[in-house]
N, C-alpha and C. Protein backbone atom coordinates (compact mmCIF):
# COMPACT_ATOMS: atom_id res chain seq x y z
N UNK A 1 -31.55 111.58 36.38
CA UNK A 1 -30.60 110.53 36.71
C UNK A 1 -30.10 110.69 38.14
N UNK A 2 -29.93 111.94 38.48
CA UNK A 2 -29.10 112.13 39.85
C UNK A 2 -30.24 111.73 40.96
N UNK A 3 -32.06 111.54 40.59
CA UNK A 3 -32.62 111.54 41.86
C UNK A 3 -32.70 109.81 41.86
N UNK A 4 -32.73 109.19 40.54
CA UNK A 4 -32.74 107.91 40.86
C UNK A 4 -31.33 107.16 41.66
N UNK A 5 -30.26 107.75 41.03
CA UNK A 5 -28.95 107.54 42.43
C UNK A 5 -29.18 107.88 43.99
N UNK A 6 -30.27 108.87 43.91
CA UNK A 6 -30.41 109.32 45.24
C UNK A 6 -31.28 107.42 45.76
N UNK A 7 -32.53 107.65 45.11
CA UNK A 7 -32.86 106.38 45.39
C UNK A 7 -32.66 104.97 45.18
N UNK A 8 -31.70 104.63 44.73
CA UNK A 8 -30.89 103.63 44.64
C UNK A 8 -30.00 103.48 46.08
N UNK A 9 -29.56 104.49 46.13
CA UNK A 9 -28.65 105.29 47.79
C UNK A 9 -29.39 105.02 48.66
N UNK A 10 -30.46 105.35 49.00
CA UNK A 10 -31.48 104.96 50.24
C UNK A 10 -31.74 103.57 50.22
N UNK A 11 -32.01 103.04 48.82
CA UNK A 11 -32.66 101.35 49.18
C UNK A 11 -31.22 100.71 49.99
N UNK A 12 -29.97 100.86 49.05
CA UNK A 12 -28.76 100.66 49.71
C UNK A 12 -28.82 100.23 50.96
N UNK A 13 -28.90 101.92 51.86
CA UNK A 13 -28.95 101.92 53.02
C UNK A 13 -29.80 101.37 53.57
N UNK A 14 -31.13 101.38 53.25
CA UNK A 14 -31.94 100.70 53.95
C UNK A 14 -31.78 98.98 53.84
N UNK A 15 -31.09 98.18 52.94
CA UNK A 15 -30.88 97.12 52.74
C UNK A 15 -29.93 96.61 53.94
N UNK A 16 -28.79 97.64 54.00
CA UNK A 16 -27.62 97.63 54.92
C UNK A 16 -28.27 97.43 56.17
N UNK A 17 -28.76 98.36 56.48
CA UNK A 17 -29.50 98.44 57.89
C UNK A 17 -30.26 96.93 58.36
N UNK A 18 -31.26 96.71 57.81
CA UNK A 18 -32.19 95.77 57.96
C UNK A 18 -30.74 94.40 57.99
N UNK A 19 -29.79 94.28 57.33
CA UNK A 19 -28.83 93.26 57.48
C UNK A 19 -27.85 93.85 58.94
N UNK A 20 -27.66 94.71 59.38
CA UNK A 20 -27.21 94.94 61.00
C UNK A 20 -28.30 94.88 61.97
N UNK A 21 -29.24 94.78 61.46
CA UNK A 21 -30.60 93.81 62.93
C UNK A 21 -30.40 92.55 62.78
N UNK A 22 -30.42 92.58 61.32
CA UNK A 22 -29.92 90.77 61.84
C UNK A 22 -28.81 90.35 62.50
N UNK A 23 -27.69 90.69 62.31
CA UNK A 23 -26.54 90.73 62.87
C UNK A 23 -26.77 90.98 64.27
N UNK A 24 -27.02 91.86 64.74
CA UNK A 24 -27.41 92.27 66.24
C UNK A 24 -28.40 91.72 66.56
N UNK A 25 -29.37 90.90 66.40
CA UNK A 25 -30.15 90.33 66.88
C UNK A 25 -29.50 88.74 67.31
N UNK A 26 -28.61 88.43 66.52
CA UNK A 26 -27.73 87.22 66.78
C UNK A 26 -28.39 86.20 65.78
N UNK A 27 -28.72 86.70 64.27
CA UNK A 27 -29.15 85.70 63.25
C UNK A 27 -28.14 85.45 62.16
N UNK A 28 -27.83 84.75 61.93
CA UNK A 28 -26.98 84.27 60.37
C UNK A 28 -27.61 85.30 59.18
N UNK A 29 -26.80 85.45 58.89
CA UNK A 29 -27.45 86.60 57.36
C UNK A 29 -27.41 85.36 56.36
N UNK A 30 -28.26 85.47 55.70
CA UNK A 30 -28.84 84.33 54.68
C UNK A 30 -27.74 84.81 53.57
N UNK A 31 -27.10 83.40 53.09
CA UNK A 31 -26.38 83.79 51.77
C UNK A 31 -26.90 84.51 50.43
N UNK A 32 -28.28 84.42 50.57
CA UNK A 32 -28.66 85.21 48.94
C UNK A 32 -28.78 86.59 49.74
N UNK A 33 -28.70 86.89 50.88
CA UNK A 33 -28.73 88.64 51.28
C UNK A 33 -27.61 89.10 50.91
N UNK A 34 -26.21 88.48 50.76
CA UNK A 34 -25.34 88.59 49.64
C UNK A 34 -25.28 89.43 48.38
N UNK A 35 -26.07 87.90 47.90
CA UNK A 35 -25.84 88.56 46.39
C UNK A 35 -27.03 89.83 46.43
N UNK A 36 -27.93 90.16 46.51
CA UNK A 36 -28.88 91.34 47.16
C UNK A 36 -27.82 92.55 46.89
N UNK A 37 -27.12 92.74 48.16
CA UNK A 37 -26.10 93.37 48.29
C UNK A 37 -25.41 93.54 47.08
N UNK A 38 -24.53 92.60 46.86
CA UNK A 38 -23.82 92.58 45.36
C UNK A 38 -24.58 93.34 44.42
N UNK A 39 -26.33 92.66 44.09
CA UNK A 39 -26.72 93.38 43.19
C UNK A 39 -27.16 95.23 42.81
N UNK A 40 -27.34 95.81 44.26
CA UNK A 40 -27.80 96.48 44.52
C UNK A 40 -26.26 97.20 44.39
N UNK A 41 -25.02 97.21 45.03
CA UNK A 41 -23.68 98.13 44.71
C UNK A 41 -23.84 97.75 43.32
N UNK A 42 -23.69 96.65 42.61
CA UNK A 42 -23.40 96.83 41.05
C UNK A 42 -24.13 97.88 40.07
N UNK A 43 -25.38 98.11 40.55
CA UNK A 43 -26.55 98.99 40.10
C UNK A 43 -25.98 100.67 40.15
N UNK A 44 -25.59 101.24 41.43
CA UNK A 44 -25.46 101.92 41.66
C UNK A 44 -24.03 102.49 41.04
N UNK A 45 -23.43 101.42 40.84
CA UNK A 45 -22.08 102.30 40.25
C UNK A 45 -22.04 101.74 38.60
N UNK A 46 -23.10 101.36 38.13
CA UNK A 46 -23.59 101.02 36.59
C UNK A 46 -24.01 102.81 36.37
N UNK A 47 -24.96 103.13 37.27
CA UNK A 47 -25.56 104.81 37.40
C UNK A 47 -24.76 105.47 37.35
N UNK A 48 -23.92 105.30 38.34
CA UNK A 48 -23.03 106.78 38.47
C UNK A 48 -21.93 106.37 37.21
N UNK A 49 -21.51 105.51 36.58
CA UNK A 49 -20.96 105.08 35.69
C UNK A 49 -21.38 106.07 34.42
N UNK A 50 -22.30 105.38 33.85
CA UNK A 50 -23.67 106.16 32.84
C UNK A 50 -23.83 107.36 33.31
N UNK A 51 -24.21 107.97 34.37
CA UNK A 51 -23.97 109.00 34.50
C UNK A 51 -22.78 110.38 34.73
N UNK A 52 -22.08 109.70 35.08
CA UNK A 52 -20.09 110.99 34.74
C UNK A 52 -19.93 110.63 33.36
N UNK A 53 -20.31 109.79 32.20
CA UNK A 53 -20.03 109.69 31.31
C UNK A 53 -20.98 110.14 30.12
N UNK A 54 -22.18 110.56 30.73
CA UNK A 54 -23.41 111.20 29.65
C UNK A 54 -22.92 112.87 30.25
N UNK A 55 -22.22 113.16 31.16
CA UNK A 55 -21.93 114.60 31.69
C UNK A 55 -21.00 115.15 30.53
């Protein structure tokens, strides 16, 4: 469980990232990169959720 949080953690970041080139490149971030976002924090603290609570 703890390495799939790890990788859940990286897509994260790497999601984040790829949305500050857009930003710095001077593009509109598309509204469904949003929910993306949304979906991807909800995931991650569903894990760590399920996981402090199977501990």
């Amino acid at each position: 469980m703890f390495y799939f949080l790890i990788v859940i953690a990286v897509l994260l970041l790497g999601y984040a990232a790829i949305l500050i080139s857009f930003v710095r490149s001077g593009r509109k971030i598309p509204s469904a990169a949003y929910l993306g976002l949304a979906a991807l924090n909800g995931l991650i603290l569903a894990a760590v959720l399920a996981w402090a609570v199977s501990r």
